[in-house]
Every structure is written in C-alpha cells, then in structure tokens.
PDB file of N, CA and C in Angstrom:
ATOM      1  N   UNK A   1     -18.339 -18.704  -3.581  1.00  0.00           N
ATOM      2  CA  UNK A   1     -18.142 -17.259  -3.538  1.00  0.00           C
ATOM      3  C   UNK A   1     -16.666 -16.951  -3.783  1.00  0.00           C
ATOM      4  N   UNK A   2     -16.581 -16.157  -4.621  1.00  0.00           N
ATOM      5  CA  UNK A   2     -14.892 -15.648  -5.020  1.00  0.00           C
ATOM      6  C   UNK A   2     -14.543 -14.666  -4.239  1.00  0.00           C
ATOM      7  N   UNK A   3     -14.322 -14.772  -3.855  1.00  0.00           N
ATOM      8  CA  UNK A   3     -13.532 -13.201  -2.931  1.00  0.00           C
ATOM      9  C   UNK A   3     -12.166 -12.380  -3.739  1.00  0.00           C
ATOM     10  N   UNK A   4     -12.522 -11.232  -3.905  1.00  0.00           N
ATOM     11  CA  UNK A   4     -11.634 -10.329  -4.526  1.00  0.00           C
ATOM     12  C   UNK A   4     -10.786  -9.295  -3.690  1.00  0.00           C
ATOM     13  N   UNK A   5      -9.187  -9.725  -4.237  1.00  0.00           N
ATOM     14  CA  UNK A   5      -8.472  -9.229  -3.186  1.00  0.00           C
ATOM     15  C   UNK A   5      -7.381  -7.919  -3.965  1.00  0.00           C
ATOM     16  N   UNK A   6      -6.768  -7.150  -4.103  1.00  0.00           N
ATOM     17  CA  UNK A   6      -5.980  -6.312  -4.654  1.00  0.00           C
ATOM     18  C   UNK A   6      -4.464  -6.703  -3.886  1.00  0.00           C
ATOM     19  N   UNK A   7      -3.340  -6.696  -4.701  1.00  0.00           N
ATOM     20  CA  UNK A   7      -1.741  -6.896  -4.194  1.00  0.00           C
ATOM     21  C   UNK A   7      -1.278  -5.646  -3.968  1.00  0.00           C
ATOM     22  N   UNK A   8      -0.854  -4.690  -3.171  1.00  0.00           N
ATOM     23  CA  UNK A   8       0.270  -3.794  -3.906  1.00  0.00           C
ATOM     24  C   UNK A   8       1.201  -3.736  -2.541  1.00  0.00           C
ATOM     25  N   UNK A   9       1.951  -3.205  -2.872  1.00  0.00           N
ATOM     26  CA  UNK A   9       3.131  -2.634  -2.159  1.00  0.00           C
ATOM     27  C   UNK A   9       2.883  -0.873  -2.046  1.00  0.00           C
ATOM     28  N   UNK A  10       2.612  -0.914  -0.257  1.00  0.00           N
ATOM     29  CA  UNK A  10       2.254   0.645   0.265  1.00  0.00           C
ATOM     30  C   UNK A  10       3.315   1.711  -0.046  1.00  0.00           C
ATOM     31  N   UNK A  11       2.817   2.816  -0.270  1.00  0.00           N
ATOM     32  CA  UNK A  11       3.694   4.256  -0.389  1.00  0.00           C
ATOM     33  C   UNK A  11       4.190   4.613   1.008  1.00  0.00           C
ATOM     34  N   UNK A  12       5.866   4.817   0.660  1.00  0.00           N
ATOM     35  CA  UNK A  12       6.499   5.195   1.915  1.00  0.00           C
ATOM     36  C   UNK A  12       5.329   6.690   2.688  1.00  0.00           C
ATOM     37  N   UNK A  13       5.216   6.830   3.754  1.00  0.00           N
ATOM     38  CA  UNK A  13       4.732   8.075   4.486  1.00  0.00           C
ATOM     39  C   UNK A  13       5.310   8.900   4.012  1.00  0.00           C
ATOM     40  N   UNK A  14       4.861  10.284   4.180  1.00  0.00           N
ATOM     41  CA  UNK A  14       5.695  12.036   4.357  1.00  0.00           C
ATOM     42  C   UNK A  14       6.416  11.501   5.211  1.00  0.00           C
ATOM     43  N   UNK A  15       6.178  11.195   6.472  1.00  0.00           N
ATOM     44  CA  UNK A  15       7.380  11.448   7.494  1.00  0.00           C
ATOM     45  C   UNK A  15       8.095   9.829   7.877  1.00  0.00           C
ATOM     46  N   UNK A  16       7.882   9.311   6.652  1.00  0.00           N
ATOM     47  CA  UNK A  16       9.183   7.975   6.748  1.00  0.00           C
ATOM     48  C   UNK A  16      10.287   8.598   6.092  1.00  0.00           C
ATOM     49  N   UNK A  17      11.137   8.454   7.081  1.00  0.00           N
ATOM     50  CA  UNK A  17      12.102   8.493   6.598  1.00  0.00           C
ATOM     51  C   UNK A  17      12.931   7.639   5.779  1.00  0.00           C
ATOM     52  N   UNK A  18      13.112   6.112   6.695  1.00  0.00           N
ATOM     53  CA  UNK A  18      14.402   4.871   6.680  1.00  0.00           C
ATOM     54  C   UNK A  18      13.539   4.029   5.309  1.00  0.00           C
ATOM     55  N   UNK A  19      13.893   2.821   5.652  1.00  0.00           N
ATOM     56  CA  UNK A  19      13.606   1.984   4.291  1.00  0.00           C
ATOM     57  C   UNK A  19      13.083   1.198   5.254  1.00  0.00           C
ATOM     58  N   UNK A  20      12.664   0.814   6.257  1.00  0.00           N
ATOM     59  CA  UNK A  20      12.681  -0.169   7.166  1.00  0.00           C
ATOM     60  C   UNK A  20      11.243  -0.816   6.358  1.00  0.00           C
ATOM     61  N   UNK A  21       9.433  -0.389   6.304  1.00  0.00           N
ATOM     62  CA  UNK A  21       8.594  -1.735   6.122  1.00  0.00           C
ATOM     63  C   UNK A  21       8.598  -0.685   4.020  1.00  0.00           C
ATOM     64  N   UNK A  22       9.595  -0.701   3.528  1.00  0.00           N
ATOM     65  CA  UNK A  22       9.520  -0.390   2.161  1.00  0.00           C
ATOM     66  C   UNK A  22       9.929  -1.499   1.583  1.00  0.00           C
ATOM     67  N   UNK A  23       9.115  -2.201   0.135  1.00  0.00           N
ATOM     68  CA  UNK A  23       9.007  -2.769  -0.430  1.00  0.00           C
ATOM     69  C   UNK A  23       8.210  -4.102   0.264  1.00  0.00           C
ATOM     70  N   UNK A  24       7.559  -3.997   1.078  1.00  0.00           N
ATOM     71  CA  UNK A  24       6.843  -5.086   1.778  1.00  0.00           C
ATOM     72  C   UNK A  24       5.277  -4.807   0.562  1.00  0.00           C
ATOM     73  N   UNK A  25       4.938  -6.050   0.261  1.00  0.00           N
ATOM     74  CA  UNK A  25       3.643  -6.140  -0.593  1.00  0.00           C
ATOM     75  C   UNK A  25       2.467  -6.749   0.825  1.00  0.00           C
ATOM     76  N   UNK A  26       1.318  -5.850   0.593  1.00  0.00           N
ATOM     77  CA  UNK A  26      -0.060  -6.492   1.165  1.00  0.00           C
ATOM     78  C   UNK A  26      -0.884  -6.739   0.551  1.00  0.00           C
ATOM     79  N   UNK A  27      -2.133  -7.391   1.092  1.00  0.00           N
ATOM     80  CA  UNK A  27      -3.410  -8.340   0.306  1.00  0.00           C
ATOM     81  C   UNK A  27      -4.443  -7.081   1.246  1.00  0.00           C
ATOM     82  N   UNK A  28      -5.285  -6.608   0.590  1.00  0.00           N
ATOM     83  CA  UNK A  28      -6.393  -6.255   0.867  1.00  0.00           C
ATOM     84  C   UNK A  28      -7.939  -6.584  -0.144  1.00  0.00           C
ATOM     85  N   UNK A  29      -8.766  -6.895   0.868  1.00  0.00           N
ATOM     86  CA  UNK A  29     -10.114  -7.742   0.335  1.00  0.00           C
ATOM     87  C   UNK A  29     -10.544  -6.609  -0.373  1.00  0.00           C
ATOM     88  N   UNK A  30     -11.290  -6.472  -1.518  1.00  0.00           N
ATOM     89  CA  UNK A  30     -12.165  -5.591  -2.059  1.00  0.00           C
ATOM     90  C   UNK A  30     -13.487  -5.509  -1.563  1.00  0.00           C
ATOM     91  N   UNK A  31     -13.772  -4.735  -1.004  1.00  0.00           N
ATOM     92  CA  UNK A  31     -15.974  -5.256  -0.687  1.00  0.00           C
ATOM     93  C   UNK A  31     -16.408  -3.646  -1.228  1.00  0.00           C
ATOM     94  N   UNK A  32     -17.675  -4.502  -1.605  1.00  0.00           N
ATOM     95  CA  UNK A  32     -18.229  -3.726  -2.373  1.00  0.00           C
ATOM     96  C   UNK A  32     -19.822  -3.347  -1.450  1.00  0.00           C
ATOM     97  N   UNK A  33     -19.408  -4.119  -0.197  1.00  0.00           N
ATOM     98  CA  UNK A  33     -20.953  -4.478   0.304  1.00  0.00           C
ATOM     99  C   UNK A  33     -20.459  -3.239   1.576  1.00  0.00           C
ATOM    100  N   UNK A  34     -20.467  -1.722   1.049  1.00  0.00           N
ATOM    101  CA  UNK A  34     -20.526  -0.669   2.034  1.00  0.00           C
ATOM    102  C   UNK A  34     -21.774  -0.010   1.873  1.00  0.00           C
ATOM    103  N   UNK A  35     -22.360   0.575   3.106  1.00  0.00           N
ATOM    104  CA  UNK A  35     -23.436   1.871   2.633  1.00  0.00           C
ATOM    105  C   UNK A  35     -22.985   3.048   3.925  1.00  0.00           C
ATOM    106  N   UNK A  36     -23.314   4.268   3.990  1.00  0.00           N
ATOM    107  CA  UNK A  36     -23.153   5.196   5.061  1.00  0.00           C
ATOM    108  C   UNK A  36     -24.110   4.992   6.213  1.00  0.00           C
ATOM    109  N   UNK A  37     -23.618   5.152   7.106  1.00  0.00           N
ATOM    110  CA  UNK A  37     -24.280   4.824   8.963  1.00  0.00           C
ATOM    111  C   UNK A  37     -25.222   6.468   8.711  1.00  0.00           C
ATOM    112  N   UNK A  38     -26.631   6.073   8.791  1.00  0.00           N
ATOM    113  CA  UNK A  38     -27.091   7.793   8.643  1.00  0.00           C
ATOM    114  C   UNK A  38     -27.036   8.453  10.182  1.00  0.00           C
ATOM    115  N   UNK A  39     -26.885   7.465  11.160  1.00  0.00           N
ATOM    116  CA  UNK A  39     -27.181   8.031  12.141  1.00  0.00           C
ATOM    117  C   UNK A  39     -25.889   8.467  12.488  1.00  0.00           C
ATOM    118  N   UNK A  40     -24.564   8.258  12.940  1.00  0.00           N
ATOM    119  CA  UNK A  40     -23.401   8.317  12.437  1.00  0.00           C
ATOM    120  C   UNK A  40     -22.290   9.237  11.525  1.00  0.00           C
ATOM    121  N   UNK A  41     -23.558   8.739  10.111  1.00  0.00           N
ATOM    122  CA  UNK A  41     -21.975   9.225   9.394  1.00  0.00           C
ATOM    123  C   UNK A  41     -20.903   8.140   8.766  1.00  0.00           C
ATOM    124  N   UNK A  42     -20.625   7.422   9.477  1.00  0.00           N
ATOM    125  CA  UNK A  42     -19.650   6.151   9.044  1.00  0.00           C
ATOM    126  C   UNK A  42     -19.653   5.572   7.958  1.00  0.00           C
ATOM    127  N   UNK A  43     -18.860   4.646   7.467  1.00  0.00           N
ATOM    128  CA  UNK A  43     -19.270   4.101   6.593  1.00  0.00           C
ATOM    129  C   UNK A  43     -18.945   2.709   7.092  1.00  0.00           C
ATOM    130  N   UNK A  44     -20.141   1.681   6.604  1.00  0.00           N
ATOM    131  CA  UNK A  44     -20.220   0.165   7.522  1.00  0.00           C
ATOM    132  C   UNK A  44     -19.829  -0.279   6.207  1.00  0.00           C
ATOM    133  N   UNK A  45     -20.093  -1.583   6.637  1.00  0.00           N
ATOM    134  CA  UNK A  45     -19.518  -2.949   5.492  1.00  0.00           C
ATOM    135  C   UNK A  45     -20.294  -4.321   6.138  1.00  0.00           C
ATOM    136  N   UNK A  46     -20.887  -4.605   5.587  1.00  0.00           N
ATOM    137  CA  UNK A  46     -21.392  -5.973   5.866  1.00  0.00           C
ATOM    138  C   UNK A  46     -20.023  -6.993   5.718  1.00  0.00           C
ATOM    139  N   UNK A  47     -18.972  -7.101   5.419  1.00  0.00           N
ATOM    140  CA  UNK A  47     -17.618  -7.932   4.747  1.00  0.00           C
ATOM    141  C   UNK A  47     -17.179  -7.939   5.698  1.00  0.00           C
ATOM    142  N   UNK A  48     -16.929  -9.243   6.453  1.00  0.00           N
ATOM    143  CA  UNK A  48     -15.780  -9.964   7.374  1.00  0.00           C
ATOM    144  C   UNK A  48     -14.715  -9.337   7.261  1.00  0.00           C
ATOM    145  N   UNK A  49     -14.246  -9.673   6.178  1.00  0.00           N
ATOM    146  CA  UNK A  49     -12.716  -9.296   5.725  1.00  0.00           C
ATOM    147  C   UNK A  49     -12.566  -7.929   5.404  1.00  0.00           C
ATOM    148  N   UNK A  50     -12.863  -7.174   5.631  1.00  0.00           N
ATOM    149  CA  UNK A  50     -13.317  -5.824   4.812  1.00  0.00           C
ATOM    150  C   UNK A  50     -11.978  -4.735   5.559  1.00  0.00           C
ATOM    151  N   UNK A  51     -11.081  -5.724   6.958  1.00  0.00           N
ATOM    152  CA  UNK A  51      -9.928  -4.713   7.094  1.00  0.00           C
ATOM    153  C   UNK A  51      -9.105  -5.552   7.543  1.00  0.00           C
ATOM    154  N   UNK A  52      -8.961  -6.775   7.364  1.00  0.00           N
ATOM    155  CA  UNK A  52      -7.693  -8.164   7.329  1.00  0.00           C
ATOM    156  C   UNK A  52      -6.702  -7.714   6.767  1.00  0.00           C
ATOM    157  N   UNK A  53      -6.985  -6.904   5.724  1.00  0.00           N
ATOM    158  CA  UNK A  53      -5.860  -6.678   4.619  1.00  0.00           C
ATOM    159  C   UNK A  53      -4.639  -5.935   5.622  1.00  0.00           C
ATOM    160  N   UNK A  54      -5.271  -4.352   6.368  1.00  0.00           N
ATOM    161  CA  UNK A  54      -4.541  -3.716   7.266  1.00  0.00           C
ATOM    162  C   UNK A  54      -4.058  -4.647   8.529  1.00  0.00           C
ATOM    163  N   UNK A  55      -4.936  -5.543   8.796  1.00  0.00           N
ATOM    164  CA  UNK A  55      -4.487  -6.238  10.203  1.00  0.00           C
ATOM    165  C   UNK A  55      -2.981  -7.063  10.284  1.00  0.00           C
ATOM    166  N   UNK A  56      -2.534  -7.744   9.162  1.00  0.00           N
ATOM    167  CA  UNK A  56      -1.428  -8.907   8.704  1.00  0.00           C
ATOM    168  C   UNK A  56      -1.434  -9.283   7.861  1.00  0.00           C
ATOM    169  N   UNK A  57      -1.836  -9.436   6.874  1.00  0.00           N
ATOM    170  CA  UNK A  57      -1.793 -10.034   5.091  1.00  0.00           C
ATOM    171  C   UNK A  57      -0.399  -9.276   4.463  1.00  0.00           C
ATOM    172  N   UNK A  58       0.817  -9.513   5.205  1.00  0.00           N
ATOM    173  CA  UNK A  58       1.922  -8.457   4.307  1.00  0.00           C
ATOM    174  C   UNK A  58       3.126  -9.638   4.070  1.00  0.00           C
ATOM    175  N   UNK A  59       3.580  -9.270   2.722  1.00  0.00           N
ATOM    176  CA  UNK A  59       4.767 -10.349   2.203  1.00  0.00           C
ATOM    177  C   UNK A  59       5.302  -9.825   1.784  1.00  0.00           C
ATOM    178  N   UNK A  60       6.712 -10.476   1.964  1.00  0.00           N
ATOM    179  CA  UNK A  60       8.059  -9.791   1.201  1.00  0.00           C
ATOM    180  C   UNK A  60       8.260  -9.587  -0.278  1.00  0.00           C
ATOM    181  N   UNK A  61       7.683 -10.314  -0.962  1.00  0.00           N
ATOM    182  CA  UNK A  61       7.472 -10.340  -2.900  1.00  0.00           C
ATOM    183  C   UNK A  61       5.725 -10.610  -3.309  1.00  0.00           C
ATOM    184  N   UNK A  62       6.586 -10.077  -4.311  1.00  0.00           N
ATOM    185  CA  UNK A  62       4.709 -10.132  -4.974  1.00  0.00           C
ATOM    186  C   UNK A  62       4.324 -11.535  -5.462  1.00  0.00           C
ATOM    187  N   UNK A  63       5.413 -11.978  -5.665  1.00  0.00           N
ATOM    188  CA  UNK A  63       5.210 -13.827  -5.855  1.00  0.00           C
ATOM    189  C   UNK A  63       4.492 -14.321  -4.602  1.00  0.00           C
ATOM    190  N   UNK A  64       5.169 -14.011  -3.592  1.00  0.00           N
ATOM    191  CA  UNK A  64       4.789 -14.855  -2.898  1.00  0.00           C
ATOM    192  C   UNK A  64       3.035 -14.237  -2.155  1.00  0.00           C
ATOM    193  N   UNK A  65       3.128 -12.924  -2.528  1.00  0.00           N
ATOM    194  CA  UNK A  65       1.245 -12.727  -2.058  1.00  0.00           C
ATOM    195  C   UNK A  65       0.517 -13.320  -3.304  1.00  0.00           C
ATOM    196  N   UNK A  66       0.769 -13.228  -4.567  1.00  0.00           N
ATOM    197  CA  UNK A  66       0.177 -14.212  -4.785  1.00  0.00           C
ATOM    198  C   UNK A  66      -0.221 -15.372  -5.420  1.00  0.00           C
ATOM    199  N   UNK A  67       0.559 -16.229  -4.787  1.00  0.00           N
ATOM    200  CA  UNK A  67       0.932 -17.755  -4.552  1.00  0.00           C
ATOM    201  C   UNK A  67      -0.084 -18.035  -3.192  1.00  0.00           C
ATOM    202  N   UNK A  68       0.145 -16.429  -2.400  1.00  0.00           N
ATOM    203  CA  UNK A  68      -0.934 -16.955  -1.188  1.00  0.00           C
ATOM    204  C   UNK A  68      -2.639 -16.564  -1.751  1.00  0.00           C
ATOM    205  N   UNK A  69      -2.902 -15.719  -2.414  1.00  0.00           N
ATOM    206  CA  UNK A  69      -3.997 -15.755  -3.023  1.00  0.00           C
ATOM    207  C   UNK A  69      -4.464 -16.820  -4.013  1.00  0.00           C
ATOM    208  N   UNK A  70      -3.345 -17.160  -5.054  1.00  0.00           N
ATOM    209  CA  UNK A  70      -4.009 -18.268  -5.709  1.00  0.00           C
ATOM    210  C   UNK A  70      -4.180 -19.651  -4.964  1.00  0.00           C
ATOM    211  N   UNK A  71      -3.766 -19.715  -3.592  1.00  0.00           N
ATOM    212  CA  UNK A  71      -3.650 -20.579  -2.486  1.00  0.00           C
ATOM    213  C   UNK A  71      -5.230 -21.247  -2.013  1.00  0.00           C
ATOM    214  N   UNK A  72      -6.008 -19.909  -1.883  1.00  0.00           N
ATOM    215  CA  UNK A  72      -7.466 -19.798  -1.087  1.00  0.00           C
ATOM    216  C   UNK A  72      -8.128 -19.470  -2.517  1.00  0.00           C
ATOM    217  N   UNK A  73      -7.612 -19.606  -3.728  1.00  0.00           N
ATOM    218  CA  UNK A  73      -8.687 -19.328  -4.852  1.00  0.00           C
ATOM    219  C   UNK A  73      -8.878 -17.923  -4.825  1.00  0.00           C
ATOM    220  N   UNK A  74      -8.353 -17.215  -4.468  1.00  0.00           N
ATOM    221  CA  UNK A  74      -9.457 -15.770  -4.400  1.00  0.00           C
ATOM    222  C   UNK A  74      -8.549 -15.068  -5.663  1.00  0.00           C
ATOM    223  N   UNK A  75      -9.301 -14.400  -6.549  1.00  0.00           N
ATOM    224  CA  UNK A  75      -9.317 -13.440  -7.496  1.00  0.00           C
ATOM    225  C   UNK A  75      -8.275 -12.451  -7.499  1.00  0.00           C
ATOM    226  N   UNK A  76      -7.105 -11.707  -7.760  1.00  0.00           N
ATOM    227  CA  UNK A  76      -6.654 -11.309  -7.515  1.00  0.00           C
ATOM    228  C   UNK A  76      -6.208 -10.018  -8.408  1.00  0.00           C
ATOM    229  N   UNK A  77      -6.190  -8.590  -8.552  1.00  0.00           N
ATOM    230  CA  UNK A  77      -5.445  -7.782  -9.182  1.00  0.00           C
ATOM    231  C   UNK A  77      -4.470  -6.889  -8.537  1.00  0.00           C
ATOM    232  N   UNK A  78      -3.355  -7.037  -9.314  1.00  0.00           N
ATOM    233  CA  UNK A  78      -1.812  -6.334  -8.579  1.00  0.00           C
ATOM    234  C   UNK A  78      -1.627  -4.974  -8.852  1.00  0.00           C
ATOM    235  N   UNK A  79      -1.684  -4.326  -8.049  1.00  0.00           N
ATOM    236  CA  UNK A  79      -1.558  -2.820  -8.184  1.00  0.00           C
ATOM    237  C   UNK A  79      -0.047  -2.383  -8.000  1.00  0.00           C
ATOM    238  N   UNK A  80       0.825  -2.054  -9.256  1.00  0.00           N
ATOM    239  CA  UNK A  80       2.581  -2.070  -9.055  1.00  0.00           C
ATOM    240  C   UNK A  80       2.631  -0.784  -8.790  1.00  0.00           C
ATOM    241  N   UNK A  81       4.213  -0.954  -8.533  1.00  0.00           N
ATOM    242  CA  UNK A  81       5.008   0.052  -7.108  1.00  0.00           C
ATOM    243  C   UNK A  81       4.764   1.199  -7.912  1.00  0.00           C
ATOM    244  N   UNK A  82       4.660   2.722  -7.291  1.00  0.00           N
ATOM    245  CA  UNK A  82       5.118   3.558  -7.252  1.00  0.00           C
ATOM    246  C   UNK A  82       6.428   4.274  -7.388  1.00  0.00           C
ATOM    247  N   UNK A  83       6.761   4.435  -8.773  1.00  0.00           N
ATOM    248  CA  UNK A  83       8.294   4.585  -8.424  1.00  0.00           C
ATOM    249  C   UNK A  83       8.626   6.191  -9.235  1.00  0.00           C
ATOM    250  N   UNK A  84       8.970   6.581  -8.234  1.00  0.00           N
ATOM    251  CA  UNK A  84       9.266   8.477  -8.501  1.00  0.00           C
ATOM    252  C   UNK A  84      10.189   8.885  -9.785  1.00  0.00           C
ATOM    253  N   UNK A  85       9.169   9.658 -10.239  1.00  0.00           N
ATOM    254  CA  UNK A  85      10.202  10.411 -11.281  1.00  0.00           C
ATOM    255  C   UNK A  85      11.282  10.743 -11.584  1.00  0.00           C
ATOM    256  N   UNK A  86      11.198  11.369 -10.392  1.00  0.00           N
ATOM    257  CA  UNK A  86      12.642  12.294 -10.143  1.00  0.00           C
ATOM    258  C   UNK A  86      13.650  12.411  -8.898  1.00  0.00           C
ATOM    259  N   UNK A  87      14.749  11.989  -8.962  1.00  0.00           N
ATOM    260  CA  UNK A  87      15.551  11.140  -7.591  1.00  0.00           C
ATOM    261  C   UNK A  87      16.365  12.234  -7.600  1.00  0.00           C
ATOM    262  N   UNK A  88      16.185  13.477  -6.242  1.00  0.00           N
ATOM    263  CA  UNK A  88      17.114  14.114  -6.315  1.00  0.00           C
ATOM    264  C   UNK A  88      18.120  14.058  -4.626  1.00  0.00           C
ATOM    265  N   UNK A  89      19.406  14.406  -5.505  1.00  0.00           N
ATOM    266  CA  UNK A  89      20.532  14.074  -4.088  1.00  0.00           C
ATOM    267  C   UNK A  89      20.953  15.949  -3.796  1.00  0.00           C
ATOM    268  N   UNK A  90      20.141  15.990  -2.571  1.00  0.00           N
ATOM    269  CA  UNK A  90      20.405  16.948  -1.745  1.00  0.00           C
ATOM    270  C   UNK A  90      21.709  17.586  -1.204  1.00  0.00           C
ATOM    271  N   UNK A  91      23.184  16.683  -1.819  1.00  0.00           N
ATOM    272  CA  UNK A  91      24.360  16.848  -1.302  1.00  0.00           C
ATOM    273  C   UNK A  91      25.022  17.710  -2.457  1.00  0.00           C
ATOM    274  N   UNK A  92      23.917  17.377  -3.385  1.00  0.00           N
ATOM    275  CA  UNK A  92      24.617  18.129  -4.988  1.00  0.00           C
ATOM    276  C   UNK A  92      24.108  19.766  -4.656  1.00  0.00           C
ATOM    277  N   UNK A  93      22.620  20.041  -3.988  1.00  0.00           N
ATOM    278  CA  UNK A  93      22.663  21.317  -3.841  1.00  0.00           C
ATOM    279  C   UNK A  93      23.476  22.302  -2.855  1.00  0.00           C
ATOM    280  N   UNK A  94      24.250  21.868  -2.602  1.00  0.00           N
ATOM    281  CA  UNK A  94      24.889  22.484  -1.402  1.00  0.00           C
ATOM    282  C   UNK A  94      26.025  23.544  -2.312  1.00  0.00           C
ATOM    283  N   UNK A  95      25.880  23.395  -3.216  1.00  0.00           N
ATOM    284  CA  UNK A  95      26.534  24.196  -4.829  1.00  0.00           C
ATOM    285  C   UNK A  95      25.971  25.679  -4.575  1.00  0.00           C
ATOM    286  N   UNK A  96      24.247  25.819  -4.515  1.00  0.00           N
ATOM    287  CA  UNK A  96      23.495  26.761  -4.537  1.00  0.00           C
ATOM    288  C   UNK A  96      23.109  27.194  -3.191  1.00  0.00           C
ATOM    289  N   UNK A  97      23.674  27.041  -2.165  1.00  0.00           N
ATOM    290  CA  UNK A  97      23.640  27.598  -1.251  1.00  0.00           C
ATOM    291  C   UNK A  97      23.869  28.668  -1.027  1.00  0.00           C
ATOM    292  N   UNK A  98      22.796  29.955   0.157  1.00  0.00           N
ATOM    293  CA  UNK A  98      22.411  30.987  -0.118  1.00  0.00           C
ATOM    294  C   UNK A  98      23.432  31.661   0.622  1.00  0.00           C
ATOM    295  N   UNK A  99      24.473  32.941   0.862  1.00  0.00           N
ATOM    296  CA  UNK A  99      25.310  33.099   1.141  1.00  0.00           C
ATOM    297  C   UNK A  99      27.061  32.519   0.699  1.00  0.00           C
ATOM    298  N   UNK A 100      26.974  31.709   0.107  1.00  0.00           N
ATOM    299  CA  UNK A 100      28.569  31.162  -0.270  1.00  0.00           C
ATOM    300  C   UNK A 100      29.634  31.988  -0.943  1.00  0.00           C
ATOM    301  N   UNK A 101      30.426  32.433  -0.354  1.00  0.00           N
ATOM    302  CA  UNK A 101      31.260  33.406  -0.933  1.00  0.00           C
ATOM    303  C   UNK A 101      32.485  32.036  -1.433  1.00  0.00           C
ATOM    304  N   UNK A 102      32.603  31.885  -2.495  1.00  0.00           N
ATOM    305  CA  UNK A 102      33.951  30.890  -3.334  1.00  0.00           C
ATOM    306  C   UNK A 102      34.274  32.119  -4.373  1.00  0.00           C
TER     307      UNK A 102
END
C-alpha cells in the first residue's frame, strides 16, 4: 500500500504576527477514505493517519521532509510557499498621514 502524503510549508495566521514557526515545512497524509457522520454531521475517515500530519510531521527544509518521505516509500507531492505580491512598509506611509501640516 502506498500512502500519499502532500509537503508544504503553512500560511502565516491573520493574527501572527513574529516569524517564529514561519518557514517550517509539514507532511500531511492524503485520505481519500472520508464519508459524512449522518447522524452527526461530521466528517469520519476510516485513515489512521488521516491527522499525524497536524500532530508532529514538521521540518525545517523541504529536503529534509522529503528525504523523510522517500524514507517510508510514501508518494509524495510538494505544495510551494506562498509568497505575497506585494510587500508594503508601513513607515513609508506616514508621508500620507491624515492631519500633517509640513
């Protein structure tokens, strides 16, 4: 059995601020084996692994997640960083500030 896992490196939060767990890469399992709980609502998973990925699977480079995937054989596709358009420095608007008599 191959087990299929996805690489990426998570999107900072709205309310992160610091750099502190940014650029950390995780392994999460793919399962495909979900259906909805009717009584419930939920959604189940027959898959062991189906939330390992969230529990500890996190590495500092993408080499090295996967070096740990091609490790256990498992299948792997890398989902790359997120990286923003547009980098703006908030110290430059202080130009257009509302009231400034210069």
């Amino acid at each position: 059995m191959h087990m299929q896992v996805m690489i990426y490196s998570p999107a900072r939060t709205a309310t992160q601020q610091g750099s502190g767990k940014v650029g950390k890469w995780k392994i999460n399992f793919v399962s495909t084996q979900k259906w909805e709980n009717p009584l419930m609502g939920w959604t189940s998973t027959g898959d062991p692994y189906a939330n390992v990925g969230d529990a500890g699977l996190a590495f500092d480079t993408e080499e090295a997640a996967k070096a740990f995937a091609e490790k256990y054989g498992w299948d792997y596709v890398v989902r790359k960083r997120h990286t923003p358009l547009l980098k703006v420095c908030y110290s430059s608007l202080e130009q257009y500030s509302i009231g400034r008599t210069d």
